[in-house]
Protein backbone atom coordinates (compact mmCIF):
# COMPACT_ATOMS: atom_id res chain seq x y z
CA UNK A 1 67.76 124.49 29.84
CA UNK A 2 71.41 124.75 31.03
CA UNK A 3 72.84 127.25 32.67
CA UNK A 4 76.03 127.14 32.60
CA UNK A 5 78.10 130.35 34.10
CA UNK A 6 82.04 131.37 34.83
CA UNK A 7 81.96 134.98 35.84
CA UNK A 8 85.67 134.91 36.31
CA UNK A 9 86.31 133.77 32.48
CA UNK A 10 85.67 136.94 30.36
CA UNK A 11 83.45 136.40 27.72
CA UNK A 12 83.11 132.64 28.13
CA UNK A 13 79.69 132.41 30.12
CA UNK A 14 78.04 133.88 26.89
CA UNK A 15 79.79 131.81 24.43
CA UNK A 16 79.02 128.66 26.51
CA UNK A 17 75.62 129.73 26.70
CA UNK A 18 75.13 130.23 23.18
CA UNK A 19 76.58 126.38 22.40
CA UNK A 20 74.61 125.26 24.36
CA UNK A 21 70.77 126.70 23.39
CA UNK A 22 72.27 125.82 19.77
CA UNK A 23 73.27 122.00 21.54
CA UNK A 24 69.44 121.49 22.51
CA UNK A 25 68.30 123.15 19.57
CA UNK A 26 70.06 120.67 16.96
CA UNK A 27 69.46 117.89 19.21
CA UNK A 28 65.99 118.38 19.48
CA UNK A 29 65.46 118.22 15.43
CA UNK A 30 67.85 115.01 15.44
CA UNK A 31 70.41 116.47 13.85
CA UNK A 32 72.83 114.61 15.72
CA UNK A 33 76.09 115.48 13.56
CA UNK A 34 75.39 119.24 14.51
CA UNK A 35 74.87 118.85 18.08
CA UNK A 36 78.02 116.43 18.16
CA UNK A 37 80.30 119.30 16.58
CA UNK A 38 78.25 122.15 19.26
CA UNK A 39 79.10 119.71 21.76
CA UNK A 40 82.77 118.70 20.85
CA UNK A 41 83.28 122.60 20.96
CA UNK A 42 81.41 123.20 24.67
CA UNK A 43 84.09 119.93 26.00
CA UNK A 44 86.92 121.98 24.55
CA UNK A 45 86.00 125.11 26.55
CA UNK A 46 85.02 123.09 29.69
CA UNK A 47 88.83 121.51 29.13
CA UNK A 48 90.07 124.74 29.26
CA UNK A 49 88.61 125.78 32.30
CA UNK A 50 89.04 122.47 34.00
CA UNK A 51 85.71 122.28 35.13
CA UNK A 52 85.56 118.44 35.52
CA UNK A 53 81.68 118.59 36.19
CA UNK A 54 80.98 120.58 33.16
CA UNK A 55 83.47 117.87 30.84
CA UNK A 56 81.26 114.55 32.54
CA UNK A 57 78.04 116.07 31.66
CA UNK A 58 79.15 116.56 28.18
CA UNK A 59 80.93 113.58 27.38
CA UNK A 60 77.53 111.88 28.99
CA UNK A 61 76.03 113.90 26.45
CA UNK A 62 78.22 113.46 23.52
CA UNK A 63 77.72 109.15 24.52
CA UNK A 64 73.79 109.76 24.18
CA UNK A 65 74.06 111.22 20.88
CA UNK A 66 76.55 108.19 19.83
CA UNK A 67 73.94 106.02 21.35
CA UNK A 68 70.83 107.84 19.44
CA UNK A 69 73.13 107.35 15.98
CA UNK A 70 73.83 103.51 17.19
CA UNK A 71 76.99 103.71 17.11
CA UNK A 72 77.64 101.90 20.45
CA UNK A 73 80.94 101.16 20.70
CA UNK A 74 81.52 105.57 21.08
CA UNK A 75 78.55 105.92 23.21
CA UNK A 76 80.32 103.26 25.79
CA UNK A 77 83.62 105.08 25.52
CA UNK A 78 81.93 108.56 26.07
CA UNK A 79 79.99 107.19 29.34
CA UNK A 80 82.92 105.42 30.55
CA UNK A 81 84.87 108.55 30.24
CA UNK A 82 82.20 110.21 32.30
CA UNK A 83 81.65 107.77 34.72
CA UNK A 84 85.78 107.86 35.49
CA UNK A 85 85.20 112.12 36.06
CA UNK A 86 82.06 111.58 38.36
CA UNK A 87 83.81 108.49 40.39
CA UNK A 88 87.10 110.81 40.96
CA UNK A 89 84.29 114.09 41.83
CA UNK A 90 82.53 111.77 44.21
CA UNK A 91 79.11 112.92 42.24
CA UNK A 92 76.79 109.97 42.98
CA UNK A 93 73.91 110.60 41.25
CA UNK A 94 75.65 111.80 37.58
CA UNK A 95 77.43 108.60 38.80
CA UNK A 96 74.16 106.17 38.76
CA UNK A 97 72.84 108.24 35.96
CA UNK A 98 75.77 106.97 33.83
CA UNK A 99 75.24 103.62 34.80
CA UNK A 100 72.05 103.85 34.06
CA UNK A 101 72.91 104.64 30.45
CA UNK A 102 75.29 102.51 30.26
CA UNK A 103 72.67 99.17 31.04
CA UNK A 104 70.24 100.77 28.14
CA UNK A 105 73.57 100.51 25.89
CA UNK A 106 74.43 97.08 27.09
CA UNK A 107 70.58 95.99 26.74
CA UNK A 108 70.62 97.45 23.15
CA UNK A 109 73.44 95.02 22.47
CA UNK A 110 71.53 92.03 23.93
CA UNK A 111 73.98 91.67 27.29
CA UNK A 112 70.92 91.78 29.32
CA UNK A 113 73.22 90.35 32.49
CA UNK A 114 75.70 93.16 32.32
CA UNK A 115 73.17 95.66 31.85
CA UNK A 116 70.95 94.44 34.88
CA UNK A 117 74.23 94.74 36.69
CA UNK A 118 75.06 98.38 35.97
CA UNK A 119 70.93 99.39 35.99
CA UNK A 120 71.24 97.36 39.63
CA UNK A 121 74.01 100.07 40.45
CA UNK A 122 72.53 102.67 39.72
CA UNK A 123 69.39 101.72 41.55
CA UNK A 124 71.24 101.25 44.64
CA UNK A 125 72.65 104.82 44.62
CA UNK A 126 69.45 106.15 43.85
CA UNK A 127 68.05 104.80 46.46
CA UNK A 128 70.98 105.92 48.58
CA UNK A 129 70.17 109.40 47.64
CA UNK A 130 66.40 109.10 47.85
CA UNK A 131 65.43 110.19 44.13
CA UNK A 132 62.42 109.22 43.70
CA UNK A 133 62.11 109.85 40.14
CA UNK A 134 65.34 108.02 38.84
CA UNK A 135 64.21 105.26 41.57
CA UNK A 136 61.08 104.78 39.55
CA UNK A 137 63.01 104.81 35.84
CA UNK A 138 65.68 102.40 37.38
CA UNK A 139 63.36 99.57 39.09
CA UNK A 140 61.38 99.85 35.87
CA UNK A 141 64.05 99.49 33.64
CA UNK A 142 65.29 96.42 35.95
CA UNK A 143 62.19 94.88 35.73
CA UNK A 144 62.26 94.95 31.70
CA UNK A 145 65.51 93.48 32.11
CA UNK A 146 64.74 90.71 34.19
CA UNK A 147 61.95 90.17 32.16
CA UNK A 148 63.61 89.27 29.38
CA UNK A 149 66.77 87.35 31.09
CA UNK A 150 63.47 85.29 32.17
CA UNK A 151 62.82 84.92 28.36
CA UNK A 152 66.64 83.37 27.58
């Protein structure tokens, strides 16, 4: 569960809050249009406040639910909006987690070289910042990759 909280912004740490629970809640049940429109609405209040962190995480967000509909082409846009945010905050690991993503998008659309170079990425900042968990996820997912480049 998120957390998210502004004590200076009257009235917004609650509303933000609520979104959100209602974000995971639709999500959960795959009702993906519902959690887009939750979401669309958190961004706008994150926008407001110019909390940069807050607007990556969502628009990472907002790509995985483009992803989960297939509609790739959105997802890519959302993560590369992301990625631009976490590159200019200097936040390496939402930074390699967006790559990540981004290789399971380009291995979805069958450009297994471009996605073993962003998964690749990722790995190496992972490593960089010694999580193990993602390091495990990553050198898996780069193995499934390479296994079928080995395949083409």
């Amino acid at each position: 569960m998120w957390l998210i909280a502004y004590p200076d912004a009257a009235g917004t740490e609650e509303k933000i809050l609520i979104f959100v629970v209602r974000c995971f809640s639709v999500k959960d049940q795959g009702n993906y249009d519902e959690a887009k429109k939750s979401y669309d609405q958190c961004l706008e209040i994150e926008k407001k406040l110019g909390n940069q962190s807050g607007m990556a995480a969502i628009l990472h967000i907002l790509g995985n639910i483009e992803y989960l509909k297939g509609n790739y082409d959105e997802a890519k846009k959302l993560y590369s909006q992301s990625l631009e945010i976490t590159q200019k905050l200097g936040d390496q690991s939402a930074l390699a987690t967006t790559l990540a993503q981004l290789g399971v998008l380009l291995e979805s659309e069958g450009k297994l070289t471009e996605a073993e170079e962003y998964v690749s990425r990722a790995l190496d900042i992972f490593n960089k910042l010694d999580d193990k968990p993602s390091q495990g996820k990553a050198t898996r997912h780069l193995i499934g990759i390479r296994e079928k480049l080995k395949k083409t």
